[in-house]
Protein backbone atom coordinates (compact mmCIF):
# COMPACT_ATOMS: atom_id res chain seq x y z
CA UNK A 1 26.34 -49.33 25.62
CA UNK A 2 25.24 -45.61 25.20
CA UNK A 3 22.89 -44.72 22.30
CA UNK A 4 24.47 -43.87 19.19
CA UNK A 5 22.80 -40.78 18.00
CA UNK A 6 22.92 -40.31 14.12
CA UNK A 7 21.50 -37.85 11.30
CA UNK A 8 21.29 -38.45 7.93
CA UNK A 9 21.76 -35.94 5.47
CA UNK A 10 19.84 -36.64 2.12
CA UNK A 11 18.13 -34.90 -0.96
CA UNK A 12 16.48 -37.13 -3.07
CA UNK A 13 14.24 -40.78 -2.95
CA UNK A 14 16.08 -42.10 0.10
CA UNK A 15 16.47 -45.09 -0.78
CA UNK A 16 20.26 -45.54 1.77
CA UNK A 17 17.86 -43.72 4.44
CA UNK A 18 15.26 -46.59 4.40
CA UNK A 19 18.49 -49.03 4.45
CA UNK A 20 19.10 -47.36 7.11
CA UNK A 21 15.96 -47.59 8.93
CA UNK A 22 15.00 -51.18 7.70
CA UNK A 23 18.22 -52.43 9.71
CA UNK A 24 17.29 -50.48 12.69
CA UNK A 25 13.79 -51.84 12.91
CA UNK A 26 15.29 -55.64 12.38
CA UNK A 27 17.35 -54.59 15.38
CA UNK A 28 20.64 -55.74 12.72
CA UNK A 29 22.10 -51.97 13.82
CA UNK A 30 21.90 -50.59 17.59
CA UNK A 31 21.70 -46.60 16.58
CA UNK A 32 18.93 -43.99 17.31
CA UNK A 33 18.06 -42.15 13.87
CA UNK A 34 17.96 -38.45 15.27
CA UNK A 35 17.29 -36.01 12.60
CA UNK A 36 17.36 -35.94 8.60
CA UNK A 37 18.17 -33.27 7.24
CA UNK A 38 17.58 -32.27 3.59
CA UNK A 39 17.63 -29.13 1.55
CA UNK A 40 14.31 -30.29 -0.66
CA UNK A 41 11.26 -30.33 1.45
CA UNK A 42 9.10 -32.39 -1.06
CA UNK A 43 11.92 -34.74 -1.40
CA UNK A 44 10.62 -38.47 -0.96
CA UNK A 45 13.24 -38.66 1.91
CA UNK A 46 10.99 -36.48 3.72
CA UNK A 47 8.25 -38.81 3.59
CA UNK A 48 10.26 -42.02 4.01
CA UNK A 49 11.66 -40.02 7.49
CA UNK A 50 8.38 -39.46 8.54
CA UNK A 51 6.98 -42.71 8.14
CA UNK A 52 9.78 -43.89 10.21
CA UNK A 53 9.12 -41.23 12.63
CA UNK A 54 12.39 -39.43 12.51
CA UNK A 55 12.64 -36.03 12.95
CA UNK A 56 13.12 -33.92 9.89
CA UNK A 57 14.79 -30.51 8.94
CA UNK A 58 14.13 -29.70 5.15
CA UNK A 59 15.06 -26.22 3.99
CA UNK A 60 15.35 -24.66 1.23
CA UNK A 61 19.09 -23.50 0.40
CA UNK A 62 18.01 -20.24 -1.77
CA UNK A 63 15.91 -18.46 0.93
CA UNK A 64 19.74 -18.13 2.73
CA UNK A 65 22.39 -16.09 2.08
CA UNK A 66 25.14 -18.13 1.94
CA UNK A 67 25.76 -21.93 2.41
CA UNK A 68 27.27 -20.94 5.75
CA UNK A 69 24.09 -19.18 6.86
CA UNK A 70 22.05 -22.58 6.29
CA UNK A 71 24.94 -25.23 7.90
CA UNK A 72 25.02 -23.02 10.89
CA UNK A 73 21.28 -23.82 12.01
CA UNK A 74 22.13 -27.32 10.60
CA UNK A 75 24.83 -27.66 12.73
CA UNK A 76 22.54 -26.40 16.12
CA UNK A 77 20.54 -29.46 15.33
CA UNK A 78 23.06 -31.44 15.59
CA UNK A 79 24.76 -30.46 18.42
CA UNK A 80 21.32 -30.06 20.38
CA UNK A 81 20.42 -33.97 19.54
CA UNK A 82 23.99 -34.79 20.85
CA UNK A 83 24.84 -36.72 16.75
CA UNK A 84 27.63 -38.91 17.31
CA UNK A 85 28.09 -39.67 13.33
CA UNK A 86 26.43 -37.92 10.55
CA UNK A 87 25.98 -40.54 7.21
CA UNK A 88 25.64 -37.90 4.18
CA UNK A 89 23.58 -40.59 1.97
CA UNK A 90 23.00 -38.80 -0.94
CA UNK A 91 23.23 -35.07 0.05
CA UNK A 92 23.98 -33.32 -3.50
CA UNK A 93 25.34 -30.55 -1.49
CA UNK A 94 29.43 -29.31 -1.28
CA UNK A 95 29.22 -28.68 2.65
CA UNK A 96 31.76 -25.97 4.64
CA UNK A 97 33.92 -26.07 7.15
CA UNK A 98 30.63 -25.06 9.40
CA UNK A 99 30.17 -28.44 9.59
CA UNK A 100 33.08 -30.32 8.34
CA UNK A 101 35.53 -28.94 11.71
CA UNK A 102 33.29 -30.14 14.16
CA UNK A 103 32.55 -33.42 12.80
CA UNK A 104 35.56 -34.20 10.96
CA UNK A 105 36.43 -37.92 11.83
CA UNK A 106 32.39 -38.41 12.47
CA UNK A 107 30.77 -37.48 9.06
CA UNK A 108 30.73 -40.09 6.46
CA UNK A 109 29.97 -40.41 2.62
CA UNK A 110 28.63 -42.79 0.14
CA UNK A 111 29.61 -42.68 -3.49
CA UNK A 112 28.69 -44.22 -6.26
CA UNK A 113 32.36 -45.15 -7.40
CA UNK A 114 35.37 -46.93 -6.92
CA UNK A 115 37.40 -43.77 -5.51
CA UNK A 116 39.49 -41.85 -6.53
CA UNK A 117 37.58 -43.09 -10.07
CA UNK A 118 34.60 -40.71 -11.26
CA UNK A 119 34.06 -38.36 -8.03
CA UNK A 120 31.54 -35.99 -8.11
CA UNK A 121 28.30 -36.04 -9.91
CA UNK A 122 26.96 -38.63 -12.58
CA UNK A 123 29.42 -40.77 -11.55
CA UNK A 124 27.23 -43.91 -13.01
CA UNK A 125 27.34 -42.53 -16.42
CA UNK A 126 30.70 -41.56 -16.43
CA UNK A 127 31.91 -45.03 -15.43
CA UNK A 128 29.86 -46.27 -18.47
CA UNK A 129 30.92 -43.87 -20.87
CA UNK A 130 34.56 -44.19 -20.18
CA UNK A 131 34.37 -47.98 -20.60
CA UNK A 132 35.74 -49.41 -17.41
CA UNK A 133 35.47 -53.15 -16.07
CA UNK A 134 34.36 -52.92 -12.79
CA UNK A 135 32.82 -49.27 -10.76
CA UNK A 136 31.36 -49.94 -7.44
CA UNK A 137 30.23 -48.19 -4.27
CA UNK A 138 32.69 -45.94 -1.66
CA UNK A 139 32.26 -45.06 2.11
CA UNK A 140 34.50 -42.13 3.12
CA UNK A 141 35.01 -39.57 5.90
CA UNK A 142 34.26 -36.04 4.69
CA UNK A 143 37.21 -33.31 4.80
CA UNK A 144 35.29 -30.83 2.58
CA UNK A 145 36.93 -31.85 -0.60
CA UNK A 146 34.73 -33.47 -3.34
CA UNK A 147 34.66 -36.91 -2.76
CA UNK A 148 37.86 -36.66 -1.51
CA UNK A 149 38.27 -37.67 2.18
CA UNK A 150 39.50 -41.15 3.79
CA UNK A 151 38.04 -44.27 2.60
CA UNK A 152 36.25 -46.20 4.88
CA UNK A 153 35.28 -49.31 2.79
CA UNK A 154 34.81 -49.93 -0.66
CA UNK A 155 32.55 -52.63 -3.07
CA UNK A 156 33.57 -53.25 -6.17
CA UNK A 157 30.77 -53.92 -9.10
CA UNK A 158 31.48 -55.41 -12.55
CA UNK A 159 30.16 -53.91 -15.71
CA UNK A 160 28.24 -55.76 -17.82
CA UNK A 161 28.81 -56.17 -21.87
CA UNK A 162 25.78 -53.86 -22.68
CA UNK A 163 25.32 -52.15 -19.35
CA UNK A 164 23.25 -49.27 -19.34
CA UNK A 165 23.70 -46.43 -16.49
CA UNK A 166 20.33 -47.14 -15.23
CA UNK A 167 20.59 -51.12 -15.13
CA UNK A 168 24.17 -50.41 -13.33
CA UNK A 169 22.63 -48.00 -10.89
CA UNK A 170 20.18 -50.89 -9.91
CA UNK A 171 22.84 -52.96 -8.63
CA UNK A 172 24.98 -50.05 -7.42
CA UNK A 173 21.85 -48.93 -5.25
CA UNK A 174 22.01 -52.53 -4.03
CA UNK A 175 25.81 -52.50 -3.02
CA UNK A 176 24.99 -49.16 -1.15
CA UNK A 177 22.09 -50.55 0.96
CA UNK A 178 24.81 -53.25 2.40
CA UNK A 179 27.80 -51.42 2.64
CA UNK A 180 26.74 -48.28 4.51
CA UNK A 181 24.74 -49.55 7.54
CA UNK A 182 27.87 -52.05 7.99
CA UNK A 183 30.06 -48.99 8.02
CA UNK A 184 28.03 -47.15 10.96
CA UNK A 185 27.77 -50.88 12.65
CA UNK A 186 31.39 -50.96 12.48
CA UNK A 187 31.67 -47.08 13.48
CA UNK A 188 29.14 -47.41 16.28
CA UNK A 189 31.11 -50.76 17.27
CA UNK A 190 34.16 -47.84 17.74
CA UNK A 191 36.17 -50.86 15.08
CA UNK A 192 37.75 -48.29 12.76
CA UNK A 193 40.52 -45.51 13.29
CA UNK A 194 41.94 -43.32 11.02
CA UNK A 195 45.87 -42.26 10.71
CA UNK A 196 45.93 -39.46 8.28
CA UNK A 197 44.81 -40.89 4.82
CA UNK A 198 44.90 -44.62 6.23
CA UNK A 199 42.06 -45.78 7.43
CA UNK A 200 41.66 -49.27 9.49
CA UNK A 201 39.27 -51.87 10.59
CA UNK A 202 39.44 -53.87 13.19
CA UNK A 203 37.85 -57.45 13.12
């Protein structure tokens, strides 16, 4: 098979980066980590991607003009490392269609909820606070929306009599780290399609 180029897109600790990574290195996921990008250069990311030695580009969004001013040199990096899929794993960033047309079908999302429960941010807390059962973990393709495109895969993850938003992160986290890198398996395995909102797939 071809290599499957990917970038990651992240702004915080990393920790769906290094899931990532960790599967790559245990040769569990056949992809070639590109580029990370992320718009806070002392991000722990950053150090996680160098330690890993992927290539990084970290910029910071107020020295631009516009959020289309900054996506347009992301999206030369991109396109000059050939990305197949780009895995936004916690990038706190609303993105354009500078980036969303040209990889609309190959840009992917992981979200803290059960969509279309609790999109956007603090969606931990607000799953707590509003005093459901069960939140979980979402994998969708990006249209541009907020936390609104086609779902890939979902995990659900019960709520505990007590549960606090940072014990429930904890496990959330730990639903993330399985479910994404078996989403890009499954895209780099060319398994799932997409038919309008429906998305399938195959065994």
């Amino acid at each position: 098979m071809q290599p499957y180029r990917i970038a990651v897109m992240a702004s915080g600790s990393g920790s769906n980066f290094q899931a990532i990574v960790d599967q790559v290195q245990k040769r569990k996921l056949d992809v070639s980590i590109e580029l990370l990008v992320c718009d806070r250069p002392k991000a722990f990311v950053v150090e996680r991607a160098k330690e890993a030695k992927v290539p990084v580009f970290a910029f910071s969004p107020k020295e631009y003009e516009s959020r289309e001013a900054y996506e347009t040199l992301i999206l030369k990096e991109l396109q000059d490392r050939q990305v197949d899929l780009v895995v936004m794993a916690g990038y706190m960033r609303i993105i354009t269609n500078v980036l969303v047309e040209p990889f609309f079908g190959r840009m992917i999302n992981i979200h803290p909820s059960l969509l279309p429960s609790f999109p956007g941010v603090r969606a931990v807390e607000q799953a707590v606070e509003y005093g459901v059962k069960q939140t979980g973990v979402t994998v969708h393709f990006v249209d541009g929306g907020l936390d609104s495109g086609p779902i890939i895969a979902q995990r659900a993850v019960e709520i505990h009599e007590h549960e606090t938003a940072d014990s429930l992160t904890e496990r959330i986290h730990a639903a993330e780290h399985v479910l994404l890198p078996q989403v890009v398996r499954w895209l780099r395995e060319g398994r799932v399609s997409m038919d309008g909102r429906r998305v399938s797939v195959r065994k």
